[in-house]
C-alpha atoms as a PDB file:
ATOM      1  CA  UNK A   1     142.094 141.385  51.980  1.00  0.00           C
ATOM      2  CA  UNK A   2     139.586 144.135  52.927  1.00  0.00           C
ATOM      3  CA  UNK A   3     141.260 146.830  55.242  1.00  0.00           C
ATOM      4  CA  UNK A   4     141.074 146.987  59.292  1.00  0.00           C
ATOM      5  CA  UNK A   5     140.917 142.724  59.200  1.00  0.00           C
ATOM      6  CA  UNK A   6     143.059 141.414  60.796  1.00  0.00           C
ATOM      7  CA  UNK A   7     145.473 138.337  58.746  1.00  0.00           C
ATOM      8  CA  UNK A   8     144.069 135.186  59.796  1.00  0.00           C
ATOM      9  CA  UNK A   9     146.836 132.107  61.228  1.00  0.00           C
ATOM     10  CA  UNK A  10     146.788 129.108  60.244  1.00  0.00           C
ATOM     11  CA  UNK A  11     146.815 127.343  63.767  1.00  0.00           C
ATOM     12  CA  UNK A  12     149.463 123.968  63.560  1.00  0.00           C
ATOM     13  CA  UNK A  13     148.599 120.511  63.792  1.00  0.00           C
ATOM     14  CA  UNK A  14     151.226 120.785  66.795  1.00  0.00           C
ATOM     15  CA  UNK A  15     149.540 123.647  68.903  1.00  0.00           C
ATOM     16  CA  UNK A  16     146.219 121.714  68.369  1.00  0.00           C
ATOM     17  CA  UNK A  17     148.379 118.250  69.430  1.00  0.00           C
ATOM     18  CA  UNK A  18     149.631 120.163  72.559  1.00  0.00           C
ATOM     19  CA  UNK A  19     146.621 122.088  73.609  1.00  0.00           C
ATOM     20  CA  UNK A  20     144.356 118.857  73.244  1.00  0.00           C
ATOM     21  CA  UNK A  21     146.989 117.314  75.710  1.00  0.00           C
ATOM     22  CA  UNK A  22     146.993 119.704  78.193  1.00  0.00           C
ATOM     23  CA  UNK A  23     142.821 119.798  78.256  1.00  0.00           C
ATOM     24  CA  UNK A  24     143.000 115.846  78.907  1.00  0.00           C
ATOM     25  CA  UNK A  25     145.557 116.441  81.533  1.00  0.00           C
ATOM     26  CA  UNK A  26     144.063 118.997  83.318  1.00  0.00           C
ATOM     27  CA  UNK A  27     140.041 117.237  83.018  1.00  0.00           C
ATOM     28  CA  UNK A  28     141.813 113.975  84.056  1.00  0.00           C
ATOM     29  CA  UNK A  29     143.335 115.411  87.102  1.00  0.00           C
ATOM     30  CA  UNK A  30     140.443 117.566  88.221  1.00  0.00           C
ATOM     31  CA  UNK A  31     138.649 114.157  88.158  1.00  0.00           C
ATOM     32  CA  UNK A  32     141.105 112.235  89.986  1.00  0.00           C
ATOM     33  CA  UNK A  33     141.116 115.285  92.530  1.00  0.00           C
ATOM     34  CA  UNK A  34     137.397 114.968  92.509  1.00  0.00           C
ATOM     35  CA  UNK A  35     137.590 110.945  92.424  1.00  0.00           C
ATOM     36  CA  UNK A  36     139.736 111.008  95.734  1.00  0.00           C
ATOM     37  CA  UNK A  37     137.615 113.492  97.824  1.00  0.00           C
ATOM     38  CA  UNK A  38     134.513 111.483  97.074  1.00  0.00           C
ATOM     39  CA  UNK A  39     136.629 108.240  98.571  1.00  0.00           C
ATOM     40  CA  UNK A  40     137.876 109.737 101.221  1.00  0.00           C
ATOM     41  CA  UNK A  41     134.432 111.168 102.143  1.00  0.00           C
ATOM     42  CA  UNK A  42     132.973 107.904 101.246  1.00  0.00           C
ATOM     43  CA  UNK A  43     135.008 105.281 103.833  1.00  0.00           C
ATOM     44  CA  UNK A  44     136.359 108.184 106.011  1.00  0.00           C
ATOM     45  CA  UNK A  45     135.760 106.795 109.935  1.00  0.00           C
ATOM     46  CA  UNK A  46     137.495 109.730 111.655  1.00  0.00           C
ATOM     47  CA  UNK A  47     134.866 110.405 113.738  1.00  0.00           C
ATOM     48  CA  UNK A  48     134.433 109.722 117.407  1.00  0.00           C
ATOM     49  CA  UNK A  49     131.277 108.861 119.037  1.00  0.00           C
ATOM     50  CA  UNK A  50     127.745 108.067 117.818  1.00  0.00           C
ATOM     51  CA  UNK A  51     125.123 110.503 118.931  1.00  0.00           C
ATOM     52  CA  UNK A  52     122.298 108.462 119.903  1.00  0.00           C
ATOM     53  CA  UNK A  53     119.009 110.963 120.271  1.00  0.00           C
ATOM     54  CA  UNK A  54     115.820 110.360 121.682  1.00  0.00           C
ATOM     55  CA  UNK A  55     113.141 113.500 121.373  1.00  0.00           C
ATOM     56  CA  UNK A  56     109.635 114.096 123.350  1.00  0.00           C
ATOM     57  CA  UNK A  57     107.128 114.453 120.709  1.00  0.00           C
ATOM     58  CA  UNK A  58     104.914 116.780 121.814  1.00  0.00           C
ATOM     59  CA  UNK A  59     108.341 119.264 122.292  1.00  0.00           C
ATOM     60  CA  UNK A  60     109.505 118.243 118.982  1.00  0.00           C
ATOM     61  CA  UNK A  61     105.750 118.797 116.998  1.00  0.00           C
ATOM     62  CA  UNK A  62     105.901 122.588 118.706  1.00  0.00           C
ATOM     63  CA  UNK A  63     109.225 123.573 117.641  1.00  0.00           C
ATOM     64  CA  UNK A  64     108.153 122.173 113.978  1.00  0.00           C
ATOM     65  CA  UNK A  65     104.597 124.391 113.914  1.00  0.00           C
ATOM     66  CA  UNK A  66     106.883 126.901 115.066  1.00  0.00           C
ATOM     67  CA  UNK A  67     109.298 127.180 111.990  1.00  0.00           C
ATOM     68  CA  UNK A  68     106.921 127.811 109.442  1.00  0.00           C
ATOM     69  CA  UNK A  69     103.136 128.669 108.379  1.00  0.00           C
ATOM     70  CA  UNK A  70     101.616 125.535 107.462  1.00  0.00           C
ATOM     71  CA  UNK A  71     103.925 123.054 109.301  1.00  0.00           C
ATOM     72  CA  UNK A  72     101.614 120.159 110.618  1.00  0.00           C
ATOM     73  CA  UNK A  73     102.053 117.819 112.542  1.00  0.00           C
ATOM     74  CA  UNK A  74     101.680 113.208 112.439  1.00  0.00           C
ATOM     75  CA  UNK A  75      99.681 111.507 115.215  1.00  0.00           C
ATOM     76  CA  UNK A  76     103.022 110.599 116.814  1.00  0.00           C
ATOM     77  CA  UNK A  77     103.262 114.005 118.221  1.00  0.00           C
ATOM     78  CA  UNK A  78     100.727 113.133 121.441  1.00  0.00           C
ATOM     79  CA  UNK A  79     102.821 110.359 121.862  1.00  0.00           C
ATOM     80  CA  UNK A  80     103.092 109.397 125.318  1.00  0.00           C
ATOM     81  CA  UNK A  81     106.768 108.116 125.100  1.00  0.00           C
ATOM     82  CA  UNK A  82     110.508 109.508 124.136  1.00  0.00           C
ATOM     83  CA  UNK A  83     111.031 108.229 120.439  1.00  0.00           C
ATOM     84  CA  UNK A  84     113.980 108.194 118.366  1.00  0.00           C
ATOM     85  CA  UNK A  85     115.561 110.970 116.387  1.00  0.00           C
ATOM     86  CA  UNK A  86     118.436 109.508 115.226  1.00  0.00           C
ATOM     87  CA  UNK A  87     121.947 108.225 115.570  1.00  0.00           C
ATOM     88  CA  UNK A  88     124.619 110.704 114.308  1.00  0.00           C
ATOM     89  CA  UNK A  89     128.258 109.550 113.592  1.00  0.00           C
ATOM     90  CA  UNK A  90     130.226 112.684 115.368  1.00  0.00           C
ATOM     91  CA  UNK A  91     133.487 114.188 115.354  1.00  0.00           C
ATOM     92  CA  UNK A  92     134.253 116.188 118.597  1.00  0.00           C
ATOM     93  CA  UNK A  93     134.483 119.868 118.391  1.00  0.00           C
ATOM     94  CA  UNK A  94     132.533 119.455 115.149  1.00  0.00           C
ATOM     95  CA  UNK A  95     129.152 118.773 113.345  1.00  0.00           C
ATOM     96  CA  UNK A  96     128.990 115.794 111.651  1.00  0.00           C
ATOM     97  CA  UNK A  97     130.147 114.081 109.100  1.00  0.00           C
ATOM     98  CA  UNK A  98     127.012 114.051 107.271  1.00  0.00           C
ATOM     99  CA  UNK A  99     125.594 111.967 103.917  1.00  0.00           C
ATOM    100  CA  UNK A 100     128.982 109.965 103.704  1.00  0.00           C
ATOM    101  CA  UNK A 101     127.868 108.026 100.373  1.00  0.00           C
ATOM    102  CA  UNK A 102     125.627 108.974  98.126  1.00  0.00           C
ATOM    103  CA  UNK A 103     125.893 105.669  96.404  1.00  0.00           C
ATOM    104  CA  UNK A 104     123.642 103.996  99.752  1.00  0.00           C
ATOM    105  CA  UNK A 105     120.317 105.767  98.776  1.00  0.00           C
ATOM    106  CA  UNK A 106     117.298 104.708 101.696  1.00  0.00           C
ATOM    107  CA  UNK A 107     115.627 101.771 100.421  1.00  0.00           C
ATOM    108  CA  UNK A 108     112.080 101.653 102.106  1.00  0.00           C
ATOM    109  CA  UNK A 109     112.316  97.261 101.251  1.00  0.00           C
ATOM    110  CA  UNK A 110     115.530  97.176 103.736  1.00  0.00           C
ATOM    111  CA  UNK A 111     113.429  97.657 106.360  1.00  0.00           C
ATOM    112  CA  UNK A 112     110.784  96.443 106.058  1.00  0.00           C
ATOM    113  CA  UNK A 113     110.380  94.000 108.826  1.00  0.00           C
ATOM    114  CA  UNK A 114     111.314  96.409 111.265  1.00  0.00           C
ATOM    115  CA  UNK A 115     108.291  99.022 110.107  1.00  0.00           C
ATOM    116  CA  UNK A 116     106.149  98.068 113.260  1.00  0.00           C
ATOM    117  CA  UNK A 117     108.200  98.904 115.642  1.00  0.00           C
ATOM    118  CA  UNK A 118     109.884 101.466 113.772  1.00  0.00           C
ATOM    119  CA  UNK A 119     106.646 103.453 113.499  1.00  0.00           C
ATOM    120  CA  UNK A 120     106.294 103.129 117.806  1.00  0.00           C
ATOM    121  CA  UNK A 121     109.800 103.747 118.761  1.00  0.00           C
ATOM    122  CA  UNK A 122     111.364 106.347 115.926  1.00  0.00           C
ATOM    123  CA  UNK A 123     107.795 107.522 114.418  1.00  0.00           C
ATOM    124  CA  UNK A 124     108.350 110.001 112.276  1.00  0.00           C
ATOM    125  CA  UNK A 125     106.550 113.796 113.788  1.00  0.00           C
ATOM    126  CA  UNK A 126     106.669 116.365 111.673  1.00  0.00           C
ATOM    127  CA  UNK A 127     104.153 115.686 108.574  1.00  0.00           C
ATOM    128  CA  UNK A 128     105.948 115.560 104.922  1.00  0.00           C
ATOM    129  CA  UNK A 129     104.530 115.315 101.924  1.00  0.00           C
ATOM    130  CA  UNK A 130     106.468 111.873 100.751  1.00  0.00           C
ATOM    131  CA  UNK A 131     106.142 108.989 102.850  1.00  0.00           C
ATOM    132  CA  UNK A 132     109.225 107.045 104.825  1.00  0.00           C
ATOM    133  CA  UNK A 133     110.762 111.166 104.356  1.00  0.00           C
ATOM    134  CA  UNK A 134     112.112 110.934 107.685  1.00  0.00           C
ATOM    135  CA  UNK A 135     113.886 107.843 107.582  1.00  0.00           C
ATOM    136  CA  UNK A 136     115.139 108.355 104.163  1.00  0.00           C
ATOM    137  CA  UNK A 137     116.845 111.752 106.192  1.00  0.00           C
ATOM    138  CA  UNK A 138     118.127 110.038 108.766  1.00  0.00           C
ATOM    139  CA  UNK A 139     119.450 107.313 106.841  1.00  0.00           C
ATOM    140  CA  UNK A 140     121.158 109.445 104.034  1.00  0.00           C
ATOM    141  CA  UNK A 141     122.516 112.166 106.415  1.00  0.00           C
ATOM    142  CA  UNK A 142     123.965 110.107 108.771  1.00  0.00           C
ATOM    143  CA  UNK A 143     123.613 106.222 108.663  1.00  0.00           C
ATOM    144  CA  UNK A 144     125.619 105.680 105.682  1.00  0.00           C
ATOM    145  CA  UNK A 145     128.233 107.575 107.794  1.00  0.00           C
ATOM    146  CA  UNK A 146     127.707 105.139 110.059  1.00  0.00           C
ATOM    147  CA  UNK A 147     128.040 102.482 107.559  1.00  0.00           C
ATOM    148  CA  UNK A 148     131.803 103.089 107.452  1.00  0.00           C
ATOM    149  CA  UNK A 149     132.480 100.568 110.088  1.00  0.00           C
ATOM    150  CA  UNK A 150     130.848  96.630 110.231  1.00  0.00           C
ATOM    151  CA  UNK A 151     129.141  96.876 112.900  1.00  0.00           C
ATOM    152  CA  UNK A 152     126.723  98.947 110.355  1.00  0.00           C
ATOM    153  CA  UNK A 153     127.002  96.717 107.432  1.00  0.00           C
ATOM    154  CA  UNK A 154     123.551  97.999 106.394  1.00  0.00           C
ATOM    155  CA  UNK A 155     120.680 100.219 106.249  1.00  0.00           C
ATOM    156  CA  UNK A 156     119.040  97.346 108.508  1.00  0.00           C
ATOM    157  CA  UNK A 157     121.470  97.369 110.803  1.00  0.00           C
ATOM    158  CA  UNK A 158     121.612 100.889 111.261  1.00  0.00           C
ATOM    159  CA  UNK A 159     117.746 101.605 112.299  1.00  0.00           C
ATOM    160  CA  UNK A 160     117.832  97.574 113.895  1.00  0.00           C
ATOM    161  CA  UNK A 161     120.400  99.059 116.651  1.00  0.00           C
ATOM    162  CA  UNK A 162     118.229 102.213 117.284  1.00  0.00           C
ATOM    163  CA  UNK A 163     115.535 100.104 118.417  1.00  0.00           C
ATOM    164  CA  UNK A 164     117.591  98.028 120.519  1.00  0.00           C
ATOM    165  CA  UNK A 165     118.957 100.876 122.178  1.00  0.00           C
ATOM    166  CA  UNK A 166     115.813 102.453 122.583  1.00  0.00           C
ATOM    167  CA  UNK A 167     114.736  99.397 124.605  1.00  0.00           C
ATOM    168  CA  UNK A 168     118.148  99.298 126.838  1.00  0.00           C
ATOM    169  CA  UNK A 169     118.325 102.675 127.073  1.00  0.00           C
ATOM    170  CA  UNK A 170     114.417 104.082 127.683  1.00  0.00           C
ATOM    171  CA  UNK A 171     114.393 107.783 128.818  1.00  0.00           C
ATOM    172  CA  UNK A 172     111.196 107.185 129.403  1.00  0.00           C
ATOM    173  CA  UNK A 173     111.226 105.027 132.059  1.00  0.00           C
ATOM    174  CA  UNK A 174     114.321 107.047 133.631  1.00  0.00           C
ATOM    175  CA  UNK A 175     112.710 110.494 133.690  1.00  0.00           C
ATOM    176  CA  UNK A 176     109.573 108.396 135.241  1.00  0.00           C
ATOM    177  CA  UNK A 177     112.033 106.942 137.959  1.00  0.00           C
ATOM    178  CA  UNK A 178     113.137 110.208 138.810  1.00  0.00           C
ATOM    179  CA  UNK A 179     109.822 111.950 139.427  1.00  0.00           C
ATOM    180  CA  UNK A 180     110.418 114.194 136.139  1.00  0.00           C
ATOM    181  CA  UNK A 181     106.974 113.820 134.827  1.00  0.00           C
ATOM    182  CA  UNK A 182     105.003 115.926 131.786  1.00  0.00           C
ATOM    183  CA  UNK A 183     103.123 118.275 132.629  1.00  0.00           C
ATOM    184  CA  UNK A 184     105.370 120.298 135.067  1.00  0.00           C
ATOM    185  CA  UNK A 185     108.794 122.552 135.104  1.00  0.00           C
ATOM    186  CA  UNK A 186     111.604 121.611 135.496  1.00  0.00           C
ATOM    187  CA  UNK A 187     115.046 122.957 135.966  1.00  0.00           C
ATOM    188  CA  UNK A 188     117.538 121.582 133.039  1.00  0.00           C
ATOM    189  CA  UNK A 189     120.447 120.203 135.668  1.00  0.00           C
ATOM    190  CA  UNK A 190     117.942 117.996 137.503  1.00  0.00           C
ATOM    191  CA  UNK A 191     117.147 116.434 134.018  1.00  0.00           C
ATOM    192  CA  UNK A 192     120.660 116.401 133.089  1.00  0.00           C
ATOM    193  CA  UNK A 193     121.133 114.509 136.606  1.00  0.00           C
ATOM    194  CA  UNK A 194     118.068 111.809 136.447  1.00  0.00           C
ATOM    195  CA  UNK A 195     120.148 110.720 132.840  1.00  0.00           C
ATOM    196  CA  UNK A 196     123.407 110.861 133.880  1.00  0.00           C
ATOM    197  CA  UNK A 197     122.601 108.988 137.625  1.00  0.00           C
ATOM    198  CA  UNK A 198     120.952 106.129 134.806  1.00  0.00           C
ATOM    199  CA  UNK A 199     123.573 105.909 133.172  1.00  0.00           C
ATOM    200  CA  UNK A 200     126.930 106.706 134.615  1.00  0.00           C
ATOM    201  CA  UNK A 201     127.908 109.133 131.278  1.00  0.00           C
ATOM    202  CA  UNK A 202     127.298 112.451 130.683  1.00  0.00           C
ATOM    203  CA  UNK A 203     124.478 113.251 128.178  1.00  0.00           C
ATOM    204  CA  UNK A 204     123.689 116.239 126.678  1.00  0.00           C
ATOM    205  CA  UNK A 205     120.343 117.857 127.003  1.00  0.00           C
ATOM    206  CA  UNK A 206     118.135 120.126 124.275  1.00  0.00           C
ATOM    207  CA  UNK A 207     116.034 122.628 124.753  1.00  0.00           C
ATOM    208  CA  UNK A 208     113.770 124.137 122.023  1.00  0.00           C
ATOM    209  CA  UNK A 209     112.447 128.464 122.792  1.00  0.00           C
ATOM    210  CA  UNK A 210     109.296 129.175 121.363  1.00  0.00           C
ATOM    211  CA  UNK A 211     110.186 132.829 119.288  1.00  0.00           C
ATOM    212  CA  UNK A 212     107.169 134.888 120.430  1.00  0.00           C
ATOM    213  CA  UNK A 213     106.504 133.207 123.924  1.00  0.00           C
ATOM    214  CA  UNK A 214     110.377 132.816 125.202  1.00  0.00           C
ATOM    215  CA  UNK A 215     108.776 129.493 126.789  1.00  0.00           C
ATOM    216  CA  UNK A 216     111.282 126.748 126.582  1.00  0.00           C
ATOM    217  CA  UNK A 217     110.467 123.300 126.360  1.00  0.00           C
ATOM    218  CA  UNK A 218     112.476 120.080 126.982  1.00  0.00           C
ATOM    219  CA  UNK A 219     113.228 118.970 123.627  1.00  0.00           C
ATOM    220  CA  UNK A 220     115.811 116.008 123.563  1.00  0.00           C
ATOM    221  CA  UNK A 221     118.524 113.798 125.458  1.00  0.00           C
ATOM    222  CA  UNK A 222     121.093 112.881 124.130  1.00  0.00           C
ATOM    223  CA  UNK A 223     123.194 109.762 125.078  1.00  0.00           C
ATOM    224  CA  UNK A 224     126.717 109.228 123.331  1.00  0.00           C
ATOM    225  CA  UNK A 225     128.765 105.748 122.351  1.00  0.00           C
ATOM    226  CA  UNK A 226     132.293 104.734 121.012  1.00  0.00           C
ATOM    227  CA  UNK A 227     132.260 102.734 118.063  1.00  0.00           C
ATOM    228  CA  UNK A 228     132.561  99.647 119.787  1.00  0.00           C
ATOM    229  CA  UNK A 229     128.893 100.296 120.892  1.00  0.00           C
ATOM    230  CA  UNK A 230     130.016 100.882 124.783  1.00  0.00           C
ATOM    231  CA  UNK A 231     128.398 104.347 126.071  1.00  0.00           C
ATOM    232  CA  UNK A 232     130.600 107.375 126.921  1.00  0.00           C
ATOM    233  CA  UNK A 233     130.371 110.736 127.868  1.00  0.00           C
ATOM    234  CA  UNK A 234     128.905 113.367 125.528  1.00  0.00           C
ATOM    235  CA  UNK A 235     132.006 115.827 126.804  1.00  0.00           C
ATOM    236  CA  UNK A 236     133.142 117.592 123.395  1.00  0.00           C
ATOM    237  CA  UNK A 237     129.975 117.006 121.287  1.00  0.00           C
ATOM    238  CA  UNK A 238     129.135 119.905 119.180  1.00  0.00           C
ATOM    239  CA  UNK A 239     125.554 120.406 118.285  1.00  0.00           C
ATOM    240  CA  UNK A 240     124.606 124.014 116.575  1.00  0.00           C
ATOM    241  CA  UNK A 241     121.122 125.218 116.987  1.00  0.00           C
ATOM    242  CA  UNK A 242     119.473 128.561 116.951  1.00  0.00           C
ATOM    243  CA  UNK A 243     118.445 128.244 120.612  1.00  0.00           C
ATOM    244  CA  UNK A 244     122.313 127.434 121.386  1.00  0.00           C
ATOM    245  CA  UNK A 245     123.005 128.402 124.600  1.00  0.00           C
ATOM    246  CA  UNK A 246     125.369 125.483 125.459  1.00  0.00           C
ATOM    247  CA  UNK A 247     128.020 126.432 128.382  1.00  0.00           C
ATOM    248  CA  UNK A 248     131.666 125.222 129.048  1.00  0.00           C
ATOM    249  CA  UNK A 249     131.792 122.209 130.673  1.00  0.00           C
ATOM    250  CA  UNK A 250     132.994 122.670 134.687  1.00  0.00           C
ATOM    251  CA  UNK A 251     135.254 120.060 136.852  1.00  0.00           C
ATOM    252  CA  UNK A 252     132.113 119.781 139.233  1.00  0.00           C
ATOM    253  CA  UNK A 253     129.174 119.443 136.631  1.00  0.00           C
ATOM    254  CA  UNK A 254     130.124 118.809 132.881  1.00  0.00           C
ATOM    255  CA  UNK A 255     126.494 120.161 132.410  1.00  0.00           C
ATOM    256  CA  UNK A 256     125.742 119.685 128.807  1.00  0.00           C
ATOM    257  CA  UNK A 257     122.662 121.931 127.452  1.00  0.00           C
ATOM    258  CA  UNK A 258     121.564 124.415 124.879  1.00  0.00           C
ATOM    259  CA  UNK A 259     119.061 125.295 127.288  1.00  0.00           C
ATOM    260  CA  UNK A 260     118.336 129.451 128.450  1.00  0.00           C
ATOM    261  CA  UNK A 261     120.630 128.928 131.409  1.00  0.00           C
ATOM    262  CA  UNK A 262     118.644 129.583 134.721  1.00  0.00           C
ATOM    263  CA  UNK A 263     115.413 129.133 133.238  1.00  0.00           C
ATOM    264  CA  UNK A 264     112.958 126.361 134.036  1.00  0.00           C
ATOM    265  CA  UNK A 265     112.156 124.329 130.835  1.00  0.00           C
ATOM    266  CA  UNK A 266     108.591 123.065 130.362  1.00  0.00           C
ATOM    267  CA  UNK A 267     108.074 119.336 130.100  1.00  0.00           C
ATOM    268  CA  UNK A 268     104.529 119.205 127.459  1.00  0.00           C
ATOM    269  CA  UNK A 269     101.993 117.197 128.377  1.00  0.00           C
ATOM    270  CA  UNK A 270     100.625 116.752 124.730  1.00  0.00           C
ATOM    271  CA  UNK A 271     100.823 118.995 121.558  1.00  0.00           C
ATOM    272  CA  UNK A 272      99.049 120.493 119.884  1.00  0.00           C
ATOM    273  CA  UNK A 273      99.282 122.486 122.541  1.00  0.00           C
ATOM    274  CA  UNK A 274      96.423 122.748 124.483  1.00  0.00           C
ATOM    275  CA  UNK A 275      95.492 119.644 124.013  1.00  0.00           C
ATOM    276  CA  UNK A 276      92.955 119.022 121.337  1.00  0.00           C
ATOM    277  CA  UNK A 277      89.093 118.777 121.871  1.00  0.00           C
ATOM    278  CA  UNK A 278      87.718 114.930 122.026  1.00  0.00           C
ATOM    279  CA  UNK A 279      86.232 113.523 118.663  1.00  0.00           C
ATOM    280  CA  UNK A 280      82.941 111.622 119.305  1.00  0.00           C
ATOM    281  CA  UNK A 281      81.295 109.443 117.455  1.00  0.00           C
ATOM    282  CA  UNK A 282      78.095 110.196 115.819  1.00  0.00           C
ATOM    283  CA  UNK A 283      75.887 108.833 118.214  1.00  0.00           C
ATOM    284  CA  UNK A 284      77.234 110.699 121.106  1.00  0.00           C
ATOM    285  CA  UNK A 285      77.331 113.845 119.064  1.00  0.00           C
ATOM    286  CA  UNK A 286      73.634 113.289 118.786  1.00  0.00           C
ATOM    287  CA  UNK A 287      72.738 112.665 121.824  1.00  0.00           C
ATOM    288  CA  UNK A 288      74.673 116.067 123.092  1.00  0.00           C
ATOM    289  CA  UNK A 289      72.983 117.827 120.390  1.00  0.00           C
ATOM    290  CA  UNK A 290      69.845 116.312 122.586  1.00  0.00           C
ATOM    291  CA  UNK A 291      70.313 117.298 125.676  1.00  0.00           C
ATOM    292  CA  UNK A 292      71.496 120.664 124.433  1.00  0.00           C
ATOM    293  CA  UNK A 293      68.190 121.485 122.876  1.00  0.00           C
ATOM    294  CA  UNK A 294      66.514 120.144 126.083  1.00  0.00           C
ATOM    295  CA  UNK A 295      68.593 122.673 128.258  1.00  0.00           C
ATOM    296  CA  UNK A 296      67.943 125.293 125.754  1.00  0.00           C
ATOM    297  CA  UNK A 297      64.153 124.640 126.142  1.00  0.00           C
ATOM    298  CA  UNK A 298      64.423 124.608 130.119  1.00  0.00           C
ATOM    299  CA  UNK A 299      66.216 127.927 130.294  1.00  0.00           C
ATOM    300  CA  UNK A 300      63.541 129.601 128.064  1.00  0.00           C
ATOM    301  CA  UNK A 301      60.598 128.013 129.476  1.00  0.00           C
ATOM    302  CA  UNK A 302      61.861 128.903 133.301  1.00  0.00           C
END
C-alpha cells in the first residue's frame, strides 16, 4: 500500500441495509409531511368572509400606468361603470388564503358562456400579454379557495356569482343615488356612508396615491359576505397596500379606508387621464384638413 493512503473499509452489507432504511424513512416522511400540508392547504375553509370587490376603471388603469414604464392600459379603462375585481376568500386579521389548489388550473372552456357579460361587468384593465390573464389570476389566487365549500363547486360558479352580485349589489347606481358623481372630490367618509346607508354593512373603501402627484383617487369598494352568501360587515378585514393608511375602527364610525386620512380623494372622470383626443374618420379628417387650409389662406390673404 503506497504511504500517506489511508486503509480502505470494506463497508457491510448491514450498514448499507440500515442506511438504505433510514433514507426511505426519512424521504417517506418528508413526503407525508409535505403530502399533509398540501391537503390541509387544499380543503382548508378556515376563513371568514368573502371579499367581494368592485374597482372604477379609470382609478384602477392610473394606478397600473403608474407602477411601471410601459404599463398600458384595455379599452375597459374609460369604462363608465364600477366592474369587478374579484372575490377573495378572507381570514380576519389576515391576507388571504390565496391559490388553495393548484390541481384547479383556470380553464378558459368553463366559462365560456358567461364571456359576454364577463367582459362588461369584470373586464379585465390592465393590458397583458396572454389573453383571459386576469381571470386565470383571479381564479387561481383565490376562487379555488373559494372552491372549498359547495356553494363554489366550480370555476363557473365562482365568476357566475360575481355577476350576480354585481347586478344586486351595483355601486354604480348607489354612488349615483347619492350625488357622488365622477368628475369631482370627494371626502372618503361620505363615500364610505353612500355604501354603507345601501347596504346596512360596513364596507371598506380603497384609495390609490399617485407617487409624484400625492393626488389620490377613489380606487375600490369593497363589500364583505359570510359563507352562506348573506352580507356582513367588513370590520376585521385586512388588506395590505403600499398606500395603506387604514385607521382603527371607532364605536361611532367603523370607517374602513386606506385612504390619506383628511384628504379629499378624486373621483376620475376617464383615464387616460386627460381624456384622450377624438378619432375621426377619414372623411372628417379631410374635410378639417379643408377648412384648415381655407383659414390658413384667409389669414394670409387679410
Amino acid at each position: 500500500m503506497p504511504p500517506g493512503r489511508p486503509a480502505h473499509k470494506n463497508i457491510s452489507p448491514t450498514t448499507v441495509i440500515i442506511a438504505f432504511t433510514l433514507f426511505i424513512f426519512v424521504s417517506c416522511s418528508l413526503i407525508n409531511s409535505f403530502y399533509k400540508i398540501i391537503s390541509t392547504r387544499m380543503t382548508d375553509n378556515s376563513w371568514d368572509v368573502y371579499i367581494f370587490t368592485q374597482n372604477w376603471p379609470a382609478s384602477v388603469c392610473l394606478a397600473w400606468e403608474e407602477k411601471g414604464k410601459g404599463h398600458m392600459c384595455m379599452s375597459a379603462g374609460n369604462k363608465t361603470s364600477w366592474t369587478i375585481h374579484g372575490i377573495w376568500p378572507t381570514k380576519f386579521g389576515e391576507i388571504g388564503p390565496n391559490y388553495c389548489n393548484t390541481s384547479l388550473p383556470f380553464d378558459p372552456e368553463a366559462i365560456y358562456g358567461l364571456k359576454d357579460e364577463l367582459e362588461a361587468a369584470w373586464s379585465p384593465i390592465q393590458k397583458h400579454k396572454q389573453s383571459n390573464a386576469f381571470w386565470k389570476h383571479e381564479w387561481e389566487k383565490h376562487g379555488t379557495c373559494a372552491n372549498t365549500i359547495p356553494f363554489y363547486p366550480n370555476e363557473f360558479e365562482y365568476f357566475n356569482q360575481g355577476l350576480k352580485w354585481s347586478r344586486q349589489y351595483n355601486i354604480t347606481n348607489v354612488l349615483n343615488s347619492a350625488g357622488i358623481t365622477p368628475g369631482r372630490m370627494y371626502n372618503v367618509s361620505a363615500v364610505w356612508a353612500a355604501v354603507k346607508q345601501a347596504y346596512g354593512k360596513n364596507p371598506h373603501i380603497a384609495c390609490f396615491t399617485d407617487s409624484i402627484t400625492k393626488a389620490s383617487f377613489l380606487l375600490e369598494i369593497r363589500i364583505c359576505f359570510n359563507k352562506t352568501f348573506e352580507i356582513v360587515d367588513c370590520d376585521g378585514i385586512k388588506y395590505r397596500t403600499r398606500w395603506d393608511h387604514r385607521r382603527k375602527p371607532t364605536v361611532s364610525s367603523g370607517n374602513f379606508t386606506d385612504c390619506v386620512p383628511n384628504q379629499p380623494v378624486e373621483y376620475p372622470i376617464t383615464s387616460p387621464y386627460p381624456p384622450p383626443s377624438p378619432e375621426y374618420p377619414k372623411e372628417d379628417i379631410f374635410i378639417l384638413d379643408v377648412l384648415k387650409t381655407i383659414q390658413f389662406l384667409g389669414w394670409a390673404t387679410s
